[in-house]
C-alpha atoms as a PDB file:
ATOM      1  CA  UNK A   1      22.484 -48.363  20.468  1.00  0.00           C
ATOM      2  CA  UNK A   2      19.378 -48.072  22.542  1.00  0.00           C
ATOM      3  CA  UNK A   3      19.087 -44.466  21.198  1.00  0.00           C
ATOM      4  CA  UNK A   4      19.587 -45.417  17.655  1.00  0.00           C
ATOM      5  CA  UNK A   5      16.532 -48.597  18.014  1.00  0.00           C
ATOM      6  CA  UNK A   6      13.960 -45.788  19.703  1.00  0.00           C
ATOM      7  CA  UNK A   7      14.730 -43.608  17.110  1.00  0.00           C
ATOM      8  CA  UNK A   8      13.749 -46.338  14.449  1.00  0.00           C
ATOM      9  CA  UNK A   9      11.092 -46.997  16.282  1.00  0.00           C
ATOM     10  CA  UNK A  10       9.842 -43.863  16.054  1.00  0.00           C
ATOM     11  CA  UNK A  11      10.400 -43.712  12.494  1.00  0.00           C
ATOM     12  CA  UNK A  12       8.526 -46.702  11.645  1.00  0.00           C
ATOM     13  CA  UNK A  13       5.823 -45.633  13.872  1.00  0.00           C
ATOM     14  CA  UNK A  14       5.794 -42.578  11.767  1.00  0.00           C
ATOM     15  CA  UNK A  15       5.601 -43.749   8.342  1.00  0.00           C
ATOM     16  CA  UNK A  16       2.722 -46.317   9.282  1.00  0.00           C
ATOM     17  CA  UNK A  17       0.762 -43.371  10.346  1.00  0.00           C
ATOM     18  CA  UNK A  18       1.685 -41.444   7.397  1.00  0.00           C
ATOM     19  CA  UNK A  19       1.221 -44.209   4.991  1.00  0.00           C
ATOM     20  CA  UNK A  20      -2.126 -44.463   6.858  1.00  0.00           C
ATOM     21  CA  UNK A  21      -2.990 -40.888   6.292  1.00  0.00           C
ATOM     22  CA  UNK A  22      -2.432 -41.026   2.944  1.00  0.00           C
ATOM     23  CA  UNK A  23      -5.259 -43.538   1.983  1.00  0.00           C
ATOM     24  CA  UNK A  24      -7.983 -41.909   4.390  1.00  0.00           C
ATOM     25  CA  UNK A  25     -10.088 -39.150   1.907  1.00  0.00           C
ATOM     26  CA  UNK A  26     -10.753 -35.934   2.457  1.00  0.00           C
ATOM     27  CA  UNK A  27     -14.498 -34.490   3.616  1.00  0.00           C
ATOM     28  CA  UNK A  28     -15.747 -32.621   0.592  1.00  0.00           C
ATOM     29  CA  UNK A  29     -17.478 -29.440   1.756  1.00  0.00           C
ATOM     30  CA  UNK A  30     -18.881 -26.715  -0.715  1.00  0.00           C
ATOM     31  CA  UNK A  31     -17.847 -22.980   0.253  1.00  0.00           C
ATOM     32  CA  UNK A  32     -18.580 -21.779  -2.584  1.00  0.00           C
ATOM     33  CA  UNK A  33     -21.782 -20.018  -1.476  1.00  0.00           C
ATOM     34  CA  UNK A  34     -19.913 -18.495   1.244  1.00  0.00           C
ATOM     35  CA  UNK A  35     -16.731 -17.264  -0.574  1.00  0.00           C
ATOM     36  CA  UNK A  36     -19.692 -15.574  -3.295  1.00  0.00           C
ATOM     37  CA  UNK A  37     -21.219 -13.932  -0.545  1.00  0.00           C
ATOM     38  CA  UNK A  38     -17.891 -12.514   0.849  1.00  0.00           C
ATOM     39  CA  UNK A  39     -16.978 -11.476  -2.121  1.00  0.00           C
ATOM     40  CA  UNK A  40     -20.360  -9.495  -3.129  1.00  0.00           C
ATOM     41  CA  UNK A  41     -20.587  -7.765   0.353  1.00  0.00           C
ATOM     42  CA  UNK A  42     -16.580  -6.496   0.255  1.00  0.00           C
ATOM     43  CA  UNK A  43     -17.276  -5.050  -3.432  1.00  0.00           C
ATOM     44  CA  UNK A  44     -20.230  -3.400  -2.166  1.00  0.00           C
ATOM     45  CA  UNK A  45     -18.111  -1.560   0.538  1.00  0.00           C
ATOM     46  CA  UNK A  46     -15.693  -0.798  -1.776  1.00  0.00           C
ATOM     47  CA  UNK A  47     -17.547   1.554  -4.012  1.00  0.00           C
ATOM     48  CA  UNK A  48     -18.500   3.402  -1.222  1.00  0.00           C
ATOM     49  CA  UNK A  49     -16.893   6.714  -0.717  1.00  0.00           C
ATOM     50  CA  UNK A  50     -15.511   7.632   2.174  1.00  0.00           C
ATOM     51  CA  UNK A  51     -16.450  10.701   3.277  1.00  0.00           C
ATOM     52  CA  UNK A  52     -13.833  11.633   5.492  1.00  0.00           C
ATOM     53  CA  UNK A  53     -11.242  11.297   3.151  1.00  0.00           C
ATOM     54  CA  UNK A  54     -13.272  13.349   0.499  1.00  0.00           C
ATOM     55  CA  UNK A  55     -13.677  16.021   2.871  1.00  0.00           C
ATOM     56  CA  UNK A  56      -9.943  15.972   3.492  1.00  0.00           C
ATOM     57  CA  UNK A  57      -8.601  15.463   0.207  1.00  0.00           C
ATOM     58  CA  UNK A  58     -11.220  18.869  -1.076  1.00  0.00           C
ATOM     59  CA  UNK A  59     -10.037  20.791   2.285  1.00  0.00           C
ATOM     60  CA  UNK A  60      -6.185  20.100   0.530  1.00  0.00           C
ATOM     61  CA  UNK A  61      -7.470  20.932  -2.470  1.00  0.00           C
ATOM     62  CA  UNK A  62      -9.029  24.340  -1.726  1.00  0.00           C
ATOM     63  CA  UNK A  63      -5.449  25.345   0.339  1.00  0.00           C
ATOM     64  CA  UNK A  64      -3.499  24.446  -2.353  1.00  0.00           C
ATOM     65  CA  UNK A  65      -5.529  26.461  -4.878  1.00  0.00           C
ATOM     66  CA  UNK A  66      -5.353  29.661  -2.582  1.00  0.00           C
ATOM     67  CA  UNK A  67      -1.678  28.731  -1.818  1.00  0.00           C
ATOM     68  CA  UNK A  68      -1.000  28.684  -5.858  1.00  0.00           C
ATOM     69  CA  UNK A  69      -3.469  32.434  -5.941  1.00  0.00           C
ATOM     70  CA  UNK A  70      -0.816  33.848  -3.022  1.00  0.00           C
ATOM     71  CA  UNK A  71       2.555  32.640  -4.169  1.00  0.00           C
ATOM     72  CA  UNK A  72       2.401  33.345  -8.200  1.00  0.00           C
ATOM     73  CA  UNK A  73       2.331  36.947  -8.214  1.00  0.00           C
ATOM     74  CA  UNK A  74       5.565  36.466  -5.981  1.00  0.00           C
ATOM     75  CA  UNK A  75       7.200  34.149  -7.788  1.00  0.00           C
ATOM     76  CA  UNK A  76       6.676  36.526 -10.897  1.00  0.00           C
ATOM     77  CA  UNK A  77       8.159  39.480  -9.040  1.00  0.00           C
ATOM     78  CA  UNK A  78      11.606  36.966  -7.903  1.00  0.00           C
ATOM     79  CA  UNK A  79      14.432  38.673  -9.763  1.00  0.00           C
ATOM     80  CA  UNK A  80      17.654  37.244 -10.265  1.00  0.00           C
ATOM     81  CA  UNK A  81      19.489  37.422  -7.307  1.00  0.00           C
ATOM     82  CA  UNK A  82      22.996  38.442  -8.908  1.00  0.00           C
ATOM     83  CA  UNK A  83      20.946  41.434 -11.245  1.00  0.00           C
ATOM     84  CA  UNK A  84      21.715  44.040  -9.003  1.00  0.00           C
ATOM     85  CA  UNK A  85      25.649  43.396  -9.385  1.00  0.00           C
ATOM     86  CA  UNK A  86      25.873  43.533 -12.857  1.00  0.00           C
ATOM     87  CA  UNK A  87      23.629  46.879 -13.104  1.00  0.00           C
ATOM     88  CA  UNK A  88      26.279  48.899 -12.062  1.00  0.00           C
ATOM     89  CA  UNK A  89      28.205  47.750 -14.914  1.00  0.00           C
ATOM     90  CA  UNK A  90      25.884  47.939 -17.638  1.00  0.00           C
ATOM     91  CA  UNK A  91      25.447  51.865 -16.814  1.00  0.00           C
ATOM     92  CA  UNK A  92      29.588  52.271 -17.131  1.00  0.00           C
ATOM     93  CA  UNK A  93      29.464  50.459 -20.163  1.00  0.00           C
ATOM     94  CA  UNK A  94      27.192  52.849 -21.975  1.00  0.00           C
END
């Protein structure tokens, strides 16, 4: 029972300060100038370019084109593996 009084007691103490709370107003404070600025200054970052990743991404750019110069003369000169079974039969059949 004593439990069950504290407990409202509690409550009641709660929903004063709540009820309390909910007539005080709220500071008005303008960030507007400061979310503008933020704003300006990360769009201005963002068109920079990175040179790092440029570097990078034309180091990839130049393997892959010598890697492509290497590997398509062999890939024309890849016959079909099973060819040279069937050649044998093809000179019996003429």
């Amino acid at each position: 029972m004593l439990k069950e009084r504290l407990a409202m007691i509690e409550w009641q103490t709660f929903e004063n300060l709540a009820s309390s709370a909910r007539g005080e107003v709220a500071p008005r404070i303008d960030v507007a100038a400061q979310v503008l600025q933020s704003v300006r200054a990360r769009s201005c970052r963002a068109s920079r370019i990175d040179t790092p990743l440029v570097l990078f991404a034309g180091a990839a750019l130049v393997a892959a084109v010598l890697l492509a110069m290497f590997a398509l003369p062999a890939w024309d000169s890849v016959h079909d593996p099973l060819m040279f079974q069937f050649k044998p039969l093809t000179l019996v059949m003429k």
